[in-house]
Protein backbone atom coordinates (compact mmCIF):
# COMPACT_ATOMS: atom_id res chain seq x y z
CA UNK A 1 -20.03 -33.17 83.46
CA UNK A 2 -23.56 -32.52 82.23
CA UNK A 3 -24.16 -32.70 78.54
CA UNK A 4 -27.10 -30.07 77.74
CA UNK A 5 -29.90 -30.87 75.61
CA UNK A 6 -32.33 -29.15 73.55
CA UNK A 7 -35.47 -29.01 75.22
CA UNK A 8 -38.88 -29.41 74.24
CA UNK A 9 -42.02 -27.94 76.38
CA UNK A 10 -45.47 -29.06 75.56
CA UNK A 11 -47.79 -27.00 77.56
CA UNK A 12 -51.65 -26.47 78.71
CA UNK A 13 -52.26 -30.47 77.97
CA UNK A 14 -55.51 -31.45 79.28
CA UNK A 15 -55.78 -33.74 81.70
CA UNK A 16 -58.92 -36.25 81.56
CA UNK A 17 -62.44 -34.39 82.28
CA UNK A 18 -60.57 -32.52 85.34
CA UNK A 19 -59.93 -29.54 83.73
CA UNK A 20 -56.66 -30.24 85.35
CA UNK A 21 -53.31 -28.98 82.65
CA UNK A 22 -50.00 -29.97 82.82
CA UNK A 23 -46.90 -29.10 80.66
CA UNK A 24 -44.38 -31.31 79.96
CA UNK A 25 -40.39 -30.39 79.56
CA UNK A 26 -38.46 -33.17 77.64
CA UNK A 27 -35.29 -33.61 75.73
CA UNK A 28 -35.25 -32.32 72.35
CA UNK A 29 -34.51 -35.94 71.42
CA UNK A 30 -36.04 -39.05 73.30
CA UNK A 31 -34.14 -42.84 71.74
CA UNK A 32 -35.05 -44.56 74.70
CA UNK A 33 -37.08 -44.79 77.92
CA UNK A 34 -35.46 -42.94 80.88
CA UNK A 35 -36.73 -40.79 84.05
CA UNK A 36 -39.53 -38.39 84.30
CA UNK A 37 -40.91 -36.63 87.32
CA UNK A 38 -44.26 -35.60 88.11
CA UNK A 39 -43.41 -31.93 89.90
CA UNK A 40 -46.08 -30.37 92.59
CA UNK A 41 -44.67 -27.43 94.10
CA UNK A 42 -46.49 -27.42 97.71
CA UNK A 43 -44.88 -24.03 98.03
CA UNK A 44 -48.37 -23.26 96.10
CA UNK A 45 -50.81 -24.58 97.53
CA UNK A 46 -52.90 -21.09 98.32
CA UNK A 47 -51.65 -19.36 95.19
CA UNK A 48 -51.20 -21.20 92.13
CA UNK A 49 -48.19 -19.05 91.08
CA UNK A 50 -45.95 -21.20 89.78
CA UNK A 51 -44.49 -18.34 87.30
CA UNK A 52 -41.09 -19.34 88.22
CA UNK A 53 -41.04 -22.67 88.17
CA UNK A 54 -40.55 -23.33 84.34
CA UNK A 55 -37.26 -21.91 84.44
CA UNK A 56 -35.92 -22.76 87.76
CA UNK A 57 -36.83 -27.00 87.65
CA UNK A 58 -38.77 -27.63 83.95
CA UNK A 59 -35.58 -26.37 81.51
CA UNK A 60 -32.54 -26.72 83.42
CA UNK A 61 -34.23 -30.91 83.92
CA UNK A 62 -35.07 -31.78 80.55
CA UNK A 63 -31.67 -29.81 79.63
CA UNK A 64 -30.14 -32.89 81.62
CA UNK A 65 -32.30 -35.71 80.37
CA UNK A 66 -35.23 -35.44 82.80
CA UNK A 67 -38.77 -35.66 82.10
CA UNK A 68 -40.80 -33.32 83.78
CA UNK A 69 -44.36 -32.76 83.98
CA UNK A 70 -45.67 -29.98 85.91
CA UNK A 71 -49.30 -30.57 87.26
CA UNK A 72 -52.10 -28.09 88.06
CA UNK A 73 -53.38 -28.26 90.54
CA UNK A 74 -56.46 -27.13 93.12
CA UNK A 75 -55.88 -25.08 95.79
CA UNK A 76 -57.43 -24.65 99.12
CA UNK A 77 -60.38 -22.13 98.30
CA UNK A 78 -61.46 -24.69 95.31
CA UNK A 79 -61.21 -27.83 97.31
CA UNK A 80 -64.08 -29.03 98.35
């Protein structure tokens, strides 16, 4: 048995001078340290749609005590 948790999403944070965002999914309440995951869907790699993704891995983690911070990322045809 799962206990749910309210969940809190931070999103469009700015990462460093990349231009780079991620948003973050976390419990609604944090006492203590626990797991996080850094999430890049490769599934994306030549379109950046990752519409779906908030619902599908972001909520129903931090609904189960996960951290989970969803990166931006490049994708082929801005690579360099």
């Amino acid at each position: 048995m799962v206990d749910v948790l309210d969940v809190l999403i931070e999103e469009n944070i700015r990462v460093g001078d990349s231009g780079l965002l991620v948003d973050v999914f976390h419990p609604g309440k944090i006492d203590t340290l626990g797991q996080a995951l850094l999430f890049l869907p490769c599934e994306s790699w030549c379109t950046k749609n990752q519409a779906d993704m908030k619902d599908r891995y972001g909520v129903k983690m931090a609904e189960r005590g996960v951290i989970r911070i969803a990166g931006e990322h490049r994708v082929m045809t801005e690579a360099s």
